[in-house]
N, C-alpha and C. Protein backbone atom coordinates (compact mmCIF):
# COMPACT_ATOMS: atom_id res chain seq x y z
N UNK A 1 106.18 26.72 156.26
CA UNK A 1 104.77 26.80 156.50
C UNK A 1 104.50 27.99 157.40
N UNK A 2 103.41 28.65 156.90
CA UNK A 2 103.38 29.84 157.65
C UNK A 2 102.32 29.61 159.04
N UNK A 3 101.99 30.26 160.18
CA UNK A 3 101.26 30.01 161.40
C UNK A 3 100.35 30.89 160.79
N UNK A 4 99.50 30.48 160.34
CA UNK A 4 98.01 31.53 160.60
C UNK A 4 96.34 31.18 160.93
N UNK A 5 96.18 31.72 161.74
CA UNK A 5 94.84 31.17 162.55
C UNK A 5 93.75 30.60 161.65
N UNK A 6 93.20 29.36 161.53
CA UNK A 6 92.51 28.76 160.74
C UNK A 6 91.27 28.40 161.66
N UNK A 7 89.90 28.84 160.86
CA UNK A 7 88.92 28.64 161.30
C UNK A 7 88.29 27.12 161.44
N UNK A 8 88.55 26.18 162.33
CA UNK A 8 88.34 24.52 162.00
C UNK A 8 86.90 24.48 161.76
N UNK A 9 86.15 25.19 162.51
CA UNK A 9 84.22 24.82 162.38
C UNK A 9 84.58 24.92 160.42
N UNK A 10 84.93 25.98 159.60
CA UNK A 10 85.33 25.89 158.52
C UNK A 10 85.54 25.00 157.54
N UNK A 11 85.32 24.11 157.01
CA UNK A 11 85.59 23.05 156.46
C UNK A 11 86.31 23.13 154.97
N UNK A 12 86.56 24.51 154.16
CA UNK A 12 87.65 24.85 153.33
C UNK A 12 88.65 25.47 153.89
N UNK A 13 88.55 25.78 154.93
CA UNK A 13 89.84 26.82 155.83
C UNK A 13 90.84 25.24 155.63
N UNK A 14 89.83 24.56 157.02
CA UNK A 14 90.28 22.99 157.42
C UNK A 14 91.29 22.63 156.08
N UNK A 15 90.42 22.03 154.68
CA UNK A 15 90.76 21.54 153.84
C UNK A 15 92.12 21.83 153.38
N UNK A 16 92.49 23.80 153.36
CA UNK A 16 93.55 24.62 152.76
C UNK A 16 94.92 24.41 153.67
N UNK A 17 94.67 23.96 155.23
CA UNK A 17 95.57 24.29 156.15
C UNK A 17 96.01 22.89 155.97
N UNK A 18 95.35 21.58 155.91
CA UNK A 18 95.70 20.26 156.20
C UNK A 18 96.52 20.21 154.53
N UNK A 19 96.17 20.61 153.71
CA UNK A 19 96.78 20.65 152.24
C UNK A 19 98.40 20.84 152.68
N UNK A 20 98.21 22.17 152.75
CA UNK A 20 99.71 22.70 152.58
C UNK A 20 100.47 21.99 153.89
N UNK A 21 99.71 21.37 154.75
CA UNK A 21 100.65 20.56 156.07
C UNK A 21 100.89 19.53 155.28
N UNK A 22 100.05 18.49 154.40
CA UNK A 22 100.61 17.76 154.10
C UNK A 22 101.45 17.31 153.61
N UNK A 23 101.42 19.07 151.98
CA UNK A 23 102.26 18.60 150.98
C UNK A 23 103.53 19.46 151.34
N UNK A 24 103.65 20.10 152.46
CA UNK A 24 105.01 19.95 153.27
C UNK A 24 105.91 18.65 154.07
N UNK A 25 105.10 18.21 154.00
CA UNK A 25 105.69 17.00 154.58
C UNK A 25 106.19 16.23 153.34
N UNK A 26 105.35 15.77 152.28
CA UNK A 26 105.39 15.50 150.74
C UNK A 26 106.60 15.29 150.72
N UNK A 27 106.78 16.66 150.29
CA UNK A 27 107.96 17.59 149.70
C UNK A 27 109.14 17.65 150.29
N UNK A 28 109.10 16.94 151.58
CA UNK A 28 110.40 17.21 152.72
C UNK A 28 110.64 18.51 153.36
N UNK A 29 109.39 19.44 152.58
CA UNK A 29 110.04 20.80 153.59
C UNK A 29 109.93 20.76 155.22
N UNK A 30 109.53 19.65 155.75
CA UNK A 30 109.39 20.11 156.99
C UNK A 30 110.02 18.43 158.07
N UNK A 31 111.62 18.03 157.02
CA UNK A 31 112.23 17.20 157.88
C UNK A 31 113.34 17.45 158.75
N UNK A 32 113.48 16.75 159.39
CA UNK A 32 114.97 16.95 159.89
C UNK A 32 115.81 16.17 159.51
N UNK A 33 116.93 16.46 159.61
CA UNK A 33 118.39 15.74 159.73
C UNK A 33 119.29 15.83 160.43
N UNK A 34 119.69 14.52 160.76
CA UNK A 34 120.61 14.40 161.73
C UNK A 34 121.91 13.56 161.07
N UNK A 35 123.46 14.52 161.05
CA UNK A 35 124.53 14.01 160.44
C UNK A 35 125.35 13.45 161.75
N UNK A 36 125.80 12.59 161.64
CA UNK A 36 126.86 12.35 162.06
C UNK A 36 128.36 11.46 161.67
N UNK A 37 129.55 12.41 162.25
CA UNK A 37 130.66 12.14 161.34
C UNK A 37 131.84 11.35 162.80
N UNK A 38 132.23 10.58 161.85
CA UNK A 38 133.45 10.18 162.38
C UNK A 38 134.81 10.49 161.38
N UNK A 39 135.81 9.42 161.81
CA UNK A 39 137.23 9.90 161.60
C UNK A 39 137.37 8.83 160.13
N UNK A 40 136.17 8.17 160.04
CA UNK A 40 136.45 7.23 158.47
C UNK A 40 134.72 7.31 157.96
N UNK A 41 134.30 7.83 158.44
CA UNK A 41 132.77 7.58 157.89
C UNK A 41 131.32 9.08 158.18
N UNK A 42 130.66 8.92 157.30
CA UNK A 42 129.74 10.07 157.79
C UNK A 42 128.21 9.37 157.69
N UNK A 43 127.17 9.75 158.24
CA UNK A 43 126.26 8.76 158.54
C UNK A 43 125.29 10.45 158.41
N UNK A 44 123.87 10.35 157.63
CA UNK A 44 123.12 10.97 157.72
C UNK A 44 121.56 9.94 157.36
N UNK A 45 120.69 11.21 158.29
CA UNK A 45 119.71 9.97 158.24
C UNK A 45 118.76 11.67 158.33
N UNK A 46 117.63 11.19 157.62
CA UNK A 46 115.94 11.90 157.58
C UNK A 46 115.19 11.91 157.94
N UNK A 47 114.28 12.62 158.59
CA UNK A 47 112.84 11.77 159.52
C UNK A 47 111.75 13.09 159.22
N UNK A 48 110.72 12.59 159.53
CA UNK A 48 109.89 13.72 159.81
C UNK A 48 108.78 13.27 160.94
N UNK A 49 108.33 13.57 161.84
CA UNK A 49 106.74 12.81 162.72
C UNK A 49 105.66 13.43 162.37
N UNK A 50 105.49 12.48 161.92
CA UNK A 50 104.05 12.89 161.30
C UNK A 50 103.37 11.12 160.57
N UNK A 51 101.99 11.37 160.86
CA UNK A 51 101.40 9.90 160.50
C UNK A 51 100.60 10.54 159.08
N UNK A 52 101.36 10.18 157.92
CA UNK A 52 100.56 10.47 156.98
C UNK A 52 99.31 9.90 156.65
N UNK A 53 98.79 8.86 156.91
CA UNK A 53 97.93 8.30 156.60
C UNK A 53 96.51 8.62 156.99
N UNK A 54 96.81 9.52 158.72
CA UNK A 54 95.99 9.98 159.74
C UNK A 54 95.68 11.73 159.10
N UNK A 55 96.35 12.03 158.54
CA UNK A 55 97.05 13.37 157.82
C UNK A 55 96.33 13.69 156.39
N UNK A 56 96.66 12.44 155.32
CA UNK A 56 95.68 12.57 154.17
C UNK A 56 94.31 12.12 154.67
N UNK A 57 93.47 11.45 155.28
CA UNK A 57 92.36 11.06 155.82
C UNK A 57 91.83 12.22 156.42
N UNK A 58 92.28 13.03 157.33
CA UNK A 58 91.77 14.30 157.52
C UNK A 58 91.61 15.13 156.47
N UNK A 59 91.96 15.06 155.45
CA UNK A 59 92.23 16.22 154.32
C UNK A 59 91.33 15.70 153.48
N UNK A 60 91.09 14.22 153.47
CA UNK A 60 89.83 14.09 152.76
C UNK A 60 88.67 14.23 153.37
N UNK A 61 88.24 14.01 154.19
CA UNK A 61 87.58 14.44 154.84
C UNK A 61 86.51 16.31 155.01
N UNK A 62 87.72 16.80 155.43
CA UNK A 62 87.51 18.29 155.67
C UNK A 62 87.34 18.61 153.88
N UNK A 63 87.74 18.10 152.72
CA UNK A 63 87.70 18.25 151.38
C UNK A 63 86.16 17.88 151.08
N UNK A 64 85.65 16.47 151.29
CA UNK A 64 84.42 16.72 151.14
C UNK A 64 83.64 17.23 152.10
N UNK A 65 83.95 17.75 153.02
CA UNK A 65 82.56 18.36 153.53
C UNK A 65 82.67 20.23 153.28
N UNK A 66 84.24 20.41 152.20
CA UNK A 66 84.18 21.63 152.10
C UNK A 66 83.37 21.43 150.58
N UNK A 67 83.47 20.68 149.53
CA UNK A 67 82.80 20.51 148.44
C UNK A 67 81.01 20.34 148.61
N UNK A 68 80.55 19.49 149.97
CA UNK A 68 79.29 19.44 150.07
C UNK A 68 78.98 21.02 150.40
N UNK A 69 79.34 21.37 151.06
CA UNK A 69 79.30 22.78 151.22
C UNK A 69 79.23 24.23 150.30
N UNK A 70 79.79 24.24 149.32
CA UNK A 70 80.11 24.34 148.34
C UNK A 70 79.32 23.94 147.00
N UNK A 71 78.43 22.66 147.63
CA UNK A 71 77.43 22.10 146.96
C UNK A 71 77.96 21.49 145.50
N UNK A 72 78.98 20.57 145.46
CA UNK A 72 79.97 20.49 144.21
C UNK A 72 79.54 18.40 144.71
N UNK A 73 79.74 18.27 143.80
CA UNK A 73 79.49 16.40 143.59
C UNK A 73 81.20 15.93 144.63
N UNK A 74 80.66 14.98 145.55
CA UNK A 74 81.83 14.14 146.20
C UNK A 74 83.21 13.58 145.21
N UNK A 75 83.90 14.00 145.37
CA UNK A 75 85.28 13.75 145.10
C UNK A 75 85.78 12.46 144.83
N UNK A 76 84.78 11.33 144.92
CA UNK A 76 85.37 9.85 145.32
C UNK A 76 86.87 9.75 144.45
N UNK A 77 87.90 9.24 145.12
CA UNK A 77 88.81 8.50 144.34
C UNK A 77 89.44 7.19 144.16
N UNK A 78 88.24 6.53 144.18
CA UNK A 78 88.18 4.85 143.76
C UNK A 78 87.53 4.83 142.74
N UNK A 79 88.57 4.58 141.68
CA UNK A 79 87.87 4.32 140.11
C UNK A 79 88.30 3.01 140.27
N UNK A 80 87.73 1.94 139.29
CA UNK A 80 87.84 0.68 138.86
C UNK A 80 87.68 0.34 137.02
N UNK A 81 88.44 -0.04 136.65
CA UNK A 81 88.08 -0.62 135.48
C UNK A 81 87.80 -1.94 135.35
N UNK A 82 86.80 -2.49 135.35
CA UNK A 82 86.40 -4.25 135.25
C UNK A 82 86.80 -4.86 134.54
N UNK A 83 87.13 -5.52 134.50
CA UNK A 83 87.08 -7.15 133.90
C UNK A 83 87.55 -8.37 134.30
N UNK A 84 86.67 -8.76 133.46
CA UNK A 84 86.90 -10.57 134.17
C UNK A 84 87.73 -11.40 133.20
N UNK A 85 87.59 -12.29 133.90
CA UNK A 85 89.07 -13.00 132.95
C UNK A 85 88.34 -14.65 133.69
N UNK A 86 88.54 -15.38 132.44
CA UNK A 86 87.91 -17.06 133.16
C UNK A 86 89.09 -18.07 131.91
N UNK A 87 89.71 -18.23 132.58
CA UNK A 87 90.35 -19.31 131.88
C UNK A 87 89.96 -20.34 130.76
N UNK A 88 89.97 -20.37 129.64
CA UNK A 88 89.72 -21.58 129.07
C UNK A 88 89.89 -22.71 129.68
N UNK A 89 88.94 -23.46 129.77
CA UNK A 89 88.71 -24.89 130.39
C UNK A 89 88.65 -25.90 129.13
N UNK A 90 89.01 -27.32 129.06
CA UNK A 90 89.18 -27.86 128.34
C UNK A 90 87.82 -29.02 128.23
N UNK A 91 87.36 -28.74 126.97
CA UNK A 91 85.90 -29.36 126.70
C UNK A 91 85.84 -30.86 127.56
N UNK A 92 84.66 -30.46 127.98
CA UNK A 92 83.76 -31.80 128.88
C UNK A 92 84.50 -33.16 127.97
N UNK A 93 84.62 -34.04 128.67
CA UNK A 93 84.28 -34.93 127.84
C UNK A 93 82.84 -36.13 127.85
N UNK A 94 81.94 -34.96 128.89
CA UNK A 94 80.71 -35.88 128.90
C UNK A 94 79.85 -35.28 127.62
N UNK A 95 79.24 -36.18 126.78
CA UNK A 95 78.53 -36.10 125.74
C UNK A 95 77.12 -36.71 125.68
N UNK A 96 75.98 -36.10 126.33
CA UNK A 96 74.57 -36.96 126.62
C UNK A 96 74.51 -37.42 125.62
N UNK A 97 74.49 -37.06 124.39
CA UNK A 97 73.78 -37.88 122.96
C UNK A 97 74.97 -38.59 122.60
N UNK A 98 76.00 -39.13 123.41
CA UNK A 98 76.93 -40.02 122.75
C UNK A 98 76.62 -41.53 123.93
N UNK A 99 76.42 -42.35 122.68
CA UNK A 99 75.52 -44.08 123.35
C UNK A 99 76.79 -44.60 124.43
N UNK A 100 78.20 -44.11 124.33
CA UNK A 100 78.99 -45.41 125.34
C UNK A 100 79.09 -44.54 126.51
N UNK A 101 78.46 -43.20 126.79
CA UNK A 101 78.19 -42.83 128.15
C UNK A 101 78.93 -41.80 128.35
């Protein structure tokens, strides 16, 4: 990832810089590792710090207010496809027009 001064009042600068932070992280370009070896075993482990969740939420964010800006329709990405589903139930057996009740 390269260091270059990003304008935050900006809200596509914002959008471009939080992108490529994120999908470095994505991607693993920006983990560490830590090996360690013994005399019968080798042990490696991965990490990165970073709270993605706090990370894509900013990026949506700074995304739509670079699209309102931009004057482009909101981005939503909650689609739904409906349907309902109701179980077959098994016919009443109350019958008004039947005389034993």
């Amino acid at each position: 990832m390269t260091d270059q001064a990003v304008d935050w009042t900006k809200p596509c600068e914002r959008f471009a810089a939080l992108s490529r932070a994120y999908y470095s992280l994505v991607t693993g370009a920006l983990e560490t590792e830590i090996r360690t070896r013994t005399l019968d075993a080798e042990e490696m482990v991965r990490f990165s710090k970073a709270d993605l969740n706090t990370l894509r939420n900013e990026m949506r964010a700074a995304e739509t207010a670079c699209r309102a800006e931009l004057g482009l329709p909101n981005a939503n990405r909650r689609f739904a496809i409906g349907c309902s589903y109701r179980p077959a139930r098994p016919p009443s057996s109350y019958d008004p027009t039947d005389p034993r009740g």
